[in-house]
N, C-alpha and C. Protein backbone atom coordinates (compact mmCIF):
# COMPACT_ATOMS: atom_id res chain seq x y z
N UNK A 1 8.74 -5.02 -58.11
CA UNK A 1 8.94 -5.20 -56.70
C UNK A 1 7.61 -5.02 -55.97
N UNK A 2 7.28 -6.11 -55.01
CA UNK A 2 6.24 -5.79 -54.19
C UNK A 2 6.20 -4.90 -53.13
N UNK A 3 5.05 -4.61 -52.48
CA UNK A 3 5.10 -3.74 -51.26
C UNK A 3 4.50 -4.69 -49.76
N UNK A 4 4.88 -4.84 -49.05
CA UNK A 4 4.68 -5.38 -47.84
C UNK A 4 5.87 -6.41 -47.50
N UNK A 5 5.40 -7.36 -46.81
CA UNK A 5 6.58 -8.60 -45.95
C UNK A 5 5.48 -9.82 -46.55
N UNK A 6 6.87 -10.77 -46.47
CA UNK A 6 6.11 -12.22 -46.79
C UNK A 6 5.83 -12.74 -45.13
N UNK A 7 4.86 -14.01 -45.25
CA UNK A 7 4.79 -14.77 -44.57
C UNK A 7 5.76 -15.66 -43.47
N UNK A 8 7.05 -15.46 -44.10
CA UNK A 8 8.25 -15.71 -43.37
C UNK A 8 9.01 -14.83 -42.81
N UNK A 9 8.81 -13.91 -43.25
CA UNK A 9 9.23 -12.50 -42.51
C UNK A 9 8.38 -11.84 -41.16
N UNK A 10 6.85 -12.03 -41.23
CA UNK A 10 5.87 -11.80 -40.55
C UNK A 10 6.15 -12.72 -39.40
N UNK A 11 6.44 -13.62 -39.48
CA UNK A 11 6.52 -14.86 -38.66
C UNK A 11 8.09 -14.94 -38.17
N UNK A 12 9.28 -14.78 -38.36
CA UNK A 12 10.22 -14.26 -37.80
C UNK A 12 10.16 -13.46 -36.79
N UNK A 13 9.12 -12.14 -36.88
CA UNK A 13 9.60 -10.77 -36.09
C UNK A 13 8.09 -10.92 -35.23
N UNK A 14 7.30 -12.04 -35.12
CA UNK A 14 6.57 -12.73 -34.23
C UNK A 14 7.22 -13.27 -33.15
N UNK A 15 8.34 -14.79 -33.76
CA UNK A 15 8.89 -15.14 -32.69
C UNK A 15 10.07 -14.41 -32.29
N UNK A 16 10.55 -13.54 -32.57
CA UNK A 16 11.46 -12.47 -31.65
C UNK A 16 10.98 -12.02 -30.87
N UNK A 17 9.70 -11.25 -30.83
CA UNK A 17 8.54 -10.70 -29.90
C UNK A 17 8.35 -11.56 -28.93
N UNK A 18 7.66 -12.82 -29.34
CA UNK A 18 7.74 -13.82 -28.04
C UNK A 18 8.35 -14.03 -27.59
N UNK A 19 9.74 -14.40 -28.17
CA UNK A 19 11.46 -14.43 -27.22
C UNK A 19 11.52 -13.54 -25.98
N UNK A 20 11.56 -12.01 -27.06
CA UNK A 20 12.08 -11.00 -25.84
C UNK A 20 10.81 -10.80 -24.59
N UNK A 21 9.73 -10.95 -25.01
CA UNK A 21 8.65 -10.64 -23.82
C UNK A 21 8.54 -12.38 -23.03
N UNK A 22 9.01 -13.47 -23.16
CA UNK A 22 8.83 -14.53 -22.59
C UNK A 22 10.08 -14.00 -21.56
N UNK A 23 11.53 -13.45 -21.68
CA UNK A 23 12.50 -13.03 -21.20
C UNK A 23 11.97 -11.75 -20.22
N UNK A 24 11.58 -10.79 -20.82
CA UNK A 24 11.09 -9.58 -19.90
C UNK A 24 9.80 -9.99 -18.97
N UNK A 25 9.04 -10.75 -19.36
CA UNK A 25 7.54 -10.77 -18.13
C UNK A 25 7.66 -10.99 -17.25
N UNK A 26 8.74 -11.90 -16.57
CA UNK A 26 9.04 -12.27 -15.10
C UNK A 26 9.31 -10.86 -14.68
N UNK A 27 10.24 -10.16 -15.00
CA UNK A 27 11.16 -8.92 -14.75
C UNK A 27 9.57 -7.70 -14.30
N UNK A 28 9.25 -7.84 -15.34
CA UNK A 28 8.06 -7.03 -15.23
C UNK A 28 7.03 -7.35 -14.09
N UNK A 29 6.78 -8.62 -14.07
CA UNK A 29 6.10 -8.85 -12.81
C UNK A 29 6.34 -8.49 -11.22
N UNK A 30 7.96 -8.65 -10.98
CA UNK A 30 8.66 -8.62 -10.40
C UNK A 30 8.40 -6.67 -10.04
N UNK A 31 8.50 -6.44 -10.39
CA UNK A 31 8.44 -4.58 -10.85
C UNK A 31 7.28 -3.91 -9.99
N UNK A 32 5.90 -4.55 -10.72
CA UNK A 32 5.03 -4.38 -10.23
C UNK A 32 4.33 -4.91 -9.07
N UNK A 33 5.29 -6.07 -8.61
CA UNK A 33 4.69 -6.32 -7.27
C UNK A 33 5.34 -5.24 -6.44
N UNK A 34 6.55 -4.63 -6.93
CA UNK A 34 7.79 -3.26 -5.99
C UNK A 34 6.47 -2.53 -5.95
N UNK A 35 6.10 -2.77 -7.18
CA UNK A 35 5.56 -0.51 -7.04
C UNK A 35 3.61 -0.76 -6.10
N UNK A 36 3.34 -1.81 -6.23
CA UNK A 36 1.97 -2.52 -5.32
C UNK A 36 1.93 -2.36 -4.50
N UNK A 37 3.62 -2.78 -3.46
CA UNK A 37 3.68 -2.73 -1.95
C UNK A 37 3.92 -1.25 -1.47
N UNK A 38 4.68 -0.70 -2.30
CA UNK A 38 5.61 0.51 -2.13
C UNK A 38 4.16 1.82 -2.49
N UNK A 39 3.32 1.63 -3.12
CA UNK A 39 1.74 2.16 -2.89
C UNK A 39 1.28 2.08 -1.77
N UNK A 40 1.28 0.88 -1.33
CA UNK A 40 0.30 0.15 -0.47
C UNK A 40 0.60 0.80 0.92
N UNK A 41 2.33 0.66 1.16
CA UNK A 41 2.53 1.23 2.27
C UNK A 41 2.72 2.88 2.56
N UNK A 42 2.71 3.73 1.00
CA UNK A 42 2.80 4.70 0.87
C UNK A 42 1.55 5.05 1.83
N UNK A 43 0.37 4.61 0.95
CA UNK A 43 -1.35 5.02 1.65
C UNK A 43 -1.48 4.59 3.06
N UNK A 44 -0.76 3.60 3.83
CA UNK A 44 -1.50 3.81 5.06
C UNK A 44 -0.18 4.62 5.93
N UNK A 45 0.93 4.82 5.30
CA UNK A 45 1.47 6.21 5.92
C UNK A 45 0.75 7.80 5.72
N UNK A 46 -0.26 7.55 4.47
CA UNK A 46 -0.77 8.97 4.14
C UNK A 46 -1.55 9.12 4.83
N UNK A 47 -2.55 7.72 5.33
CA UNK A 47 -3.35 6.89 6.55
C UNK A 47 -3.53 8.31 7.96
N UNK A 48 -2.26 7.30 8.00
CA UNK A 48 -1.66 7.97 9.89
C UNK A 48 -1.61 8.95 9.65
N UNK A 49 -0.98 10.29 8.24
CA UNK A 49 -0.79 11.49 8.98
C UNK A 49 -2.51 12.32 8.85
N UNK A 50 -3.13 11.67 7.98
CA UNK A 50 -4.46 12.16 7.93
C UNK A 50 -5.22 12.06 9.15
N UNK A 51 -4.81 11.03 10.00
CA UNK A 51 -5.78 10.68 11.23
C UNK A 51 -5.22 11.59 11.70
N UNK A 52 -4.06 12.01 12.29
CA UNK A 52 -3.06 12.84 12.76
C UNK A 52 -3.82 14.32 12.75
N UNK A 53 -4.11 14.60 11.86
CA UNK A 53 -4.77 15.73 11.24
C UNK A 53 -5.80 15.92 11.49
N UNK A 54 -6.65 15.03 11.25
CA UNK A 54 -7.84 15.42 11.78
C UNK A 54 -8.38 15.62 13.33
N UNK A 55 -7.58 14.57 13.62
CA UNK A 55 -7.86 14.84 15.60
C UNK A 55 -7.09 16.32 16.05
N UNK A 56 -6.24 17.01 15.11
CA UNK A 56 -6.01 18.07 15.44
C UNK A 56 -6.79 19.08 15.43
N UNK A 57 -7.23 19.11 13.81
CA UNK A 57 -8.23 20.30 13.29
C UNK A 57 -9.74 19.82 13.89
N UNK A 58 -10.16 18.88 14.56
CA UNK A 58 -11.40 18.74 14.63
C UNK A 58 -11.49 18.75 16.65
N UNK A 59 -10.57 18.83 16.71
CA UNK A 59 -10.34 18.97 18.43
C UNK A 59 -10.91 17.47 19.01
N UNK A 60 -10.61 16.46 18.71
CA UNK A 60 -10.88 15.28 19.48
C UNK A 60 -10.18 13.86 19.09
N UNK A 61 -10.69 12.70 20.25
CA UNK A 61 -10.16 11.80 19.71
C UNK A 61 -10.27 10.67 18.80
N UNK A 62 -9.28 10.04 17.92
CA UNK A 62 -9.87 9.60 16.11
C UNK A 62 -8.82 8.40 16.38
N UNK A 63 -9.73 7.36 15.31
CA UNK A 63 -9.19 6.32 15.66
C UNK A 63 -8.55 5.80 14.54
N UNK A 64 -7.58 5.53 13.41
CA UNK A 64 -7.25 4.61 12.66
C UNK A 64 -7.07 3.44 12.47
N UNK A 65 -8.27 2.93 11.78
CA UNK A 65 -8.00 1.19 11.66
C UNK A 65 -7.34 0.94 10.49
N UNK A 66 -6.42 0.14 10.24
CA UNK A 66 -5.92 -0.78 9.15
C UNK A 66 -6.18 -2.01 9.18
N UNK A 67 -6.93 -2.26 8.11
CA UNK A 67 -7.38 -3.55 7.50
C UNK A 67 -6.57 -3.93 6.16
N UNK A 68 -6.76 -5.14 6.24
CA UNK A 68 -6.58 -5.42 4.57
C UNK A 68 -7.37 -4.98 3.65
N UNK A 69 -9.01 -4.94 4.16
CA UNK A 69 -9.43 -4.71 3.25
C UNK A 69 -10.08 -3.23 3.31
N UNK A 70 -9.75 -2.30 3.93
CA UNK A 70 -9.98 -0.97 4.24
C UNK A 70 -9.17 -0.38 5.03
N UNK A 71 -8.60 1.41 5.20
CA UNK A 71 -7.82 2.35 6.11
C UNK A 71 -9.45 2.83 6.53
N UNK A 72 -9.57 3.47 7.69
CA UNK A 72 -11.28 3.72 7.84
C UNK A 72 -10.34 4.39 9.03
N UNK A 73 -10.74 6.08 9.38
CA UNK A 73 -10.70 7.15 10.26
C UNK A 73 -12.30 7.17 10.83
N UNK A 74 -12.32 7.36 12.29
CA UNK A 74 -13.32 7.58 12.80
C UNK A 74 -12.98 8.12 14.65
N UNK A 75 -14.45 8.66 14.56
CA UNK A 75 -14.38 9.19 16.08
C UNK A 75 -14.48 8.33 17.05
N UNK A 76 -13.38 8.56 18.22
CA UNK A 76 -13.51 7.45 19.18
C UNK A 76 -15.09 7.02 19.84
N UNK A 77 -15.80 5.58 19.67
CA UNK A 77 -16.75 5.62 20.11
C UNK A 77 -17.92 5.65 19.29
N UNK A 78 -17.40 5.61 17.94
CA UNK A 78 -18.65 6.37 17.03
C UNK A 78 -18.74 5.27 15.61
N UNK A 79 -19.47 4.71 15.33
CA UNK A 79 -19.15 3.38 13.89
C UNK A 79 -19.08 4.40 12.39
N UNK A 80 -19.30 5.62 12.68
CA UNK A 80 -19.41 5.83 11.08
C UNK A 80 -18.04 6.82 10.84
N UNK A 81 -17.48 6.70 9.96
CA UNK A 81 -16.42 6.92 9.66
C UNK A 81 -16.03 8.32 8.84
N UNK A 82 -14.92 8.98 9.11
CA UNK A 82 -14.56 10.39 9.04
C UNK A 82 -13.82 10.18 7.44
N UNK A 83 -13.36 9.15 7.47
CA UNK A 83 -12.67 8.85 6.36
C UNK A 83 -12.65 7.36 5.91
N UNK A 84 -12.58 7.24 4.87
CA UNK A 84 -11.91 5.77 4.78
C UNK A 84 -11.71 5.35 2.98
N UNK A 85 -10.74 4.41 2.36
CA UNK A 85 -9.97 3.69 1.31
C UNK A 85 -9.56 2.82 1.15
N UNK A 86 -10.01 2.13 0.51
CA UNK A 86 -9.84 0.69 0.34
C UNK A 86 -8.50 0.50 1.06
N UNK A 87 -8.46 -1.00 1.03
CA UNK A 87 -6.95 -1.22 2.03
C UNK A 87 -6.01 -1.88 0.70
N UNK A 88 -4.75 -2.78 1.63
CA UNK A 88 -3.86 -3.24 0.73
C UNK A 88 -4.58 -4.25 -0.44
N UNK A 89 -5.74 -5.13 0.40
CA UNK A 89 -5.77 -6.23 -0.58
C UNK A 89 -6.73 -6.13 -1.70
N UNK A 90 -6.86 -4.90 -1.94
CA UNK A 90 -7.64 -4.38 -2.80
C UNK A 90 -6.91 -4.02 -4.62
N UNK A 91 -5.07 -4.28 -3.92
CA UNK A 91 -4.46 -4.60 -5.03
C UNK A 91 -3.18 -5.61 -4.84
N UNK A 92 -4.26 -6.85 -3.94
CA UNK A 92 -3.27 -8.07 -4.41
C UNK A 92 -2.01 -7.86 -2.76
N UNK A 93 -2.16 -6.82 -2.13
CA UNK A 93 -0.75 -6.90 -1.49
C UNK A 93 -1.89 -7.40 0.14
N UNK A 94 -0.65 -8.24 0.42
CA UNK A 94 -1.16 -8.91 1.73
C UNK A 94 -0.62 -8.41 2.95
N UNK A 95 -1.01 -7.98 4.47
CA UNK A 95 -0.81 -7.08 5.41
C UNK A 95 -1.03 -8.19 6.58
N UNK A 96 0.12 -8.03 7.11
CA UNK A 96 -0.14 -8.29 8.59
C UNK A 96 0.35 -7.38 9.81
N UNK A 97 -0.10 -7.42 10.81
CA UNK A 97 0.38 -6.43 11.83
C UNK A 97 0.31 -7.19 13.10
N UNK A 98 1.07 -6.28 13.78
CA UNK A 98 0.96 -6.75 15.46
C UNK A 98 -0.19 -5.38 15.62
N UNK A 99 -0.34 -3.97 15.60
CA UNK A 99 -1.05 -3.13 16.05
C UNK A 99 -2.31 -2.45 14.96
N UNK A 100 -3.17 -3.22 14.58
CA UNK A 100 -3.99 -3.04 13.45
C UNK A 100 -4.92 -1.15 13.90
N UNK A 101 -4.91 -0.51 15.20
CA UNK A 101 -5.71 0.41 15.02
C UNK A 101 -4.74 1.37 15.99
N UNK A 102 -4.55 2.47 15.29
CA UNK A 102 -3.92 3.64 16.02
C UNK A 102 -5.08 4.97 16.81
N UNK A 103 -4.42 5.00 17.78
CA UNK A 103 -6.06 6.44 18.01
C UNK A 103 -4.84 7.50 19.00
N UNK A 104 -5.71 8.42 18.13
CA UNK A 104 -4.82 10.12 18.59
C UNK A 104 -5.59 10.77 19.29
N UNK A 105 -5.18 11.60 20.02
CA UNK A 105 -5.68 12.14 20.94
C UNK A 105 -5.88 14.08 20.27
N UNK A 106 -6.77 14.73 20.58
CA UNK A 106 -7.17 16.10 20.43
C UNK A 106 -5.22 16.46 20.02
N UNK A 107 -4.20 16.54 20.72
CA UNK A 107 -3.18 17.16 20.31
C UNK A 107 -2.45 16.68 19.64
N UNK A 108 -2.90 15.41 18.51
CA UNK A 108 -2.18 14.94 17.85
C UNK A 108 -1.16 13.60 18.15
N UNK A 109 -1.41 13.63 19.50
CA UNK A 109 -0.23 12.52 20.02
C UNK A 109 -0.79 10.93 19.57
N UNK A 110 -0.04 10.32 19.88
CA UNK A 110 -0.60 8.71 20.02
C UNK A 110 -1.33 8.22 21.52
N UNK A 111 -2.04 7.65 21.39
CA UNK A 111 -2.58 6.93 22.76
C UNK A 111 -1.91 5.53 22.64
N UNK A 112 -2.16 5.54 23.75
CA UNK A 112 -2.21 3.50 24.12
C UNK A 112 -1.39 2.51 23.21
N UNK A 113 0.17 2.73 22.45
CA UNK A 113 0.44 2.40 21.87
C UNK A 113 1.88 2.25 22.01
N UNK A 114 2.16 1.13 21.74
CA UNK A 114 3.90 1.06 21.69
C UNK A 114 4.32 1.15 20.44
N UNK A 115 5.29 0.84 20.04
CA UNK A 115 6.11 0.64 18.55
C UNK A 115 5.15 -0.50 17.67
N UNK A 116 4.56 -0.35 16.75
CA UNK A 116 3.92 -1.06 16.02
C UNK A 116 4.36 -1.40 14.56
N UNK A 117 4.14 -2.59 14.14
CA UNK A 117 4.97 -2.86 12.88
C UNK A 117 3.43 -3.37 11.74
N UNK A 118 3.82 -2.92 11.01
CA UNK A 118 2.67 -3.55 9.71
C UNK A 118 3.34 -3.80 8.56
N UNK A 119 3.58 -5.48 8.01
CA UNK A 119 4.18 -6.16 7.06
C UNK A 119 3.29 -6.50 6.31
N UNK A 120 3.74 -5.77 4.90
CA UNK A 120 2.99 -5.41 3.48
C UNK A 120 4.14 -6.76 2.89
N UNK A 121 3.35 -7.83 1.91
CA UNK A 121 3.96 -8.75 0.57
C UNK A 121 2.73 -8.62 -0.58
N UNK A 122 4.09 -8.92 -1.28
CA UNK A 122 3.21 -9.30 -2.82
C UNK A 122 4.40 -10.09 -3.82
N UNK A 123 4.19 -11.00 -3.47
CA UNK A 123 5.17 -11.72 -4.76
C UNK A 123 6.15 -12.02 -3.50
N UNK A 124 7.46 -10.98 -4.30
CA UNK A 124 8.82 -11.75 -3.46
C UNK A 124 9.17 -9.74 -3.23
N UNK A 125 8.25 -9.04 -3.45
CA UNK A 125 8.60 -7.61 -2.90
C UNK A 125 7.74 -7.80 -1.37
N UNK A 126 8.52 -7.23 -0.36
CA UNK A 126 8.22 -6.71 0.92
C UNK A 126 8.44 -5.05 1.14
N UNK A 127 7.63 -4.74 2.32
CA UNK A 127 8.06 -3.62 2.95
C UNK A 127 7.52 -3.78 4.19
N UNK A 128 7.96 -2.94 5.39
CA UNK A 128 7.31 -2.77 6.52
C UNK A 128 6.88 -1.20 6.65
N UNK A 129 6.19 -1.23 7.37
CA UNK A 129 5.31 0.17 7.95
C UNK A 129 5.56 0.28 9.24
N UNK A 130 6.83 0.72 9.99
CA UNK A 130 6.35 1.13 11.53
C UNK A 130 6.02 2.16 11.81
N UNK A 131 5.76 2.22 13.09
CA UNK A 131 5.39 3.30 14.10
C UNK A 131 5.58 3.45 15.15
N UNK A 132 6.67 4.07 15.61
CA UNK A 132 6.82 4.67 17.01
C UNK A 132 5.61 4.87 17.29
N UNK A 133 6.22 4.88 18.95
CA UNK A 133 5.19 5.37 20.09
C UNK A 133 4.41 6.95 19.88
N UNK A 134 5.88 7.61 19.53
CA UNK A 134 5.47 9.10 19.62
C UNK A 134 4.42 9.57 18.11
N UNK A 135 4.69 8.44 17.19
CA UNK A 135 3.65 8.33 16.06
C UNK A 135 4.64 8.83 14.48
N UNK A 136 5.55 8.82 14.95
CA UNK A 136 6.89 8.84 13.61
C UNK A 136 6.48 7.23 12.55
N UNK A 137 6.34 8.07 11.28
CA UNK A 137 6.22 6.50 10.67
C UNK A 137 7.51 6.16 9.83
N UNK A 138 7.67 4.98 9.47
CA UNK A 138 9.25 4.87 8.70
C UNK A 138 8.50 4.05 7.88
N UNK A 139 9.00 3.82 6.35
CA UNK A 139 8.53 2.54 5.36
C UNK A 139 9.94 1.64 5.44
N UNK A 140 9.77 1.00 5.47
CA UNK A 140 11.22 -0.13 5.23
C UNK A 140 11.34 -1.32 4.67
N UNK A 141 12.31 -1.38 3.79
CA UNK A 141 12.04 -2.59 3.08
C UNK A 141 12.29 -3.40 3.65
């Protein structure tokens, strides 16, 4: 008796492999565009409460921009930045908004701002990012 697999055996449990992963890759793709957006909008909610934060602990007013291609914290008035992380399209997820820059005031509040919405895609996964006035954020699919 030999030891190993023949050539027809090797080649059987090949095309099963290709079967089941030609069947699973959509699924999988599908997956990872969820967990891309569902990142994406995680960080510029982590975004807002960091700006939030800092105009508290630093006693003044801070501005949050959202970009696609950067979150960037800074002092009102000032170009260099307190913070900043790459943005959504840095993994593929695409952003649009009606209110691209939030700015807080020394007590934490929101300025100059109504209800603002920011719509995160990637594939056929969505989410939204709002924001009340008072600066409450919600993720929503």
């Amino acid at each position: 008796m030999r030891d190993g697999f023949s050539l027809a055996e090797l080649m059987l449990v090949l095309a099963l492999i290709s079967i089941l992963l030609g069947i699973a890759a959509p699924h999988l793709s599908d997956a990872l565009d969820r967990v891309e957006v569902g990142a994406a909008a995680s960080r510029i909610a982590a975004a807002h409460g960091r700006a939030r934060l800092m105009a508290i602990t630093q006693s003044r007013v801070v501005v949050l921009s959202v970009d696609s291609l950067a979150l960037t914290i800074r002092p009102r008035g000032l170009p260099t930045p307190l913070w900043s992380e790459a943005g959504p399209a840095s993994s593929g997820v695409s952003l649009t908004s009606t209110s691209p820059t939030f700015t807080f005031s020394p007590e934490g509040y929101s300025m100059g701002l109504s209800n603002a919405t920011l719509r995160l895609s990637r594939g056929a996964a969505k989410r939204s990012v709002i924001v009340s006035r008072l600066g409450r954020v919600r993720v929503m699919r």
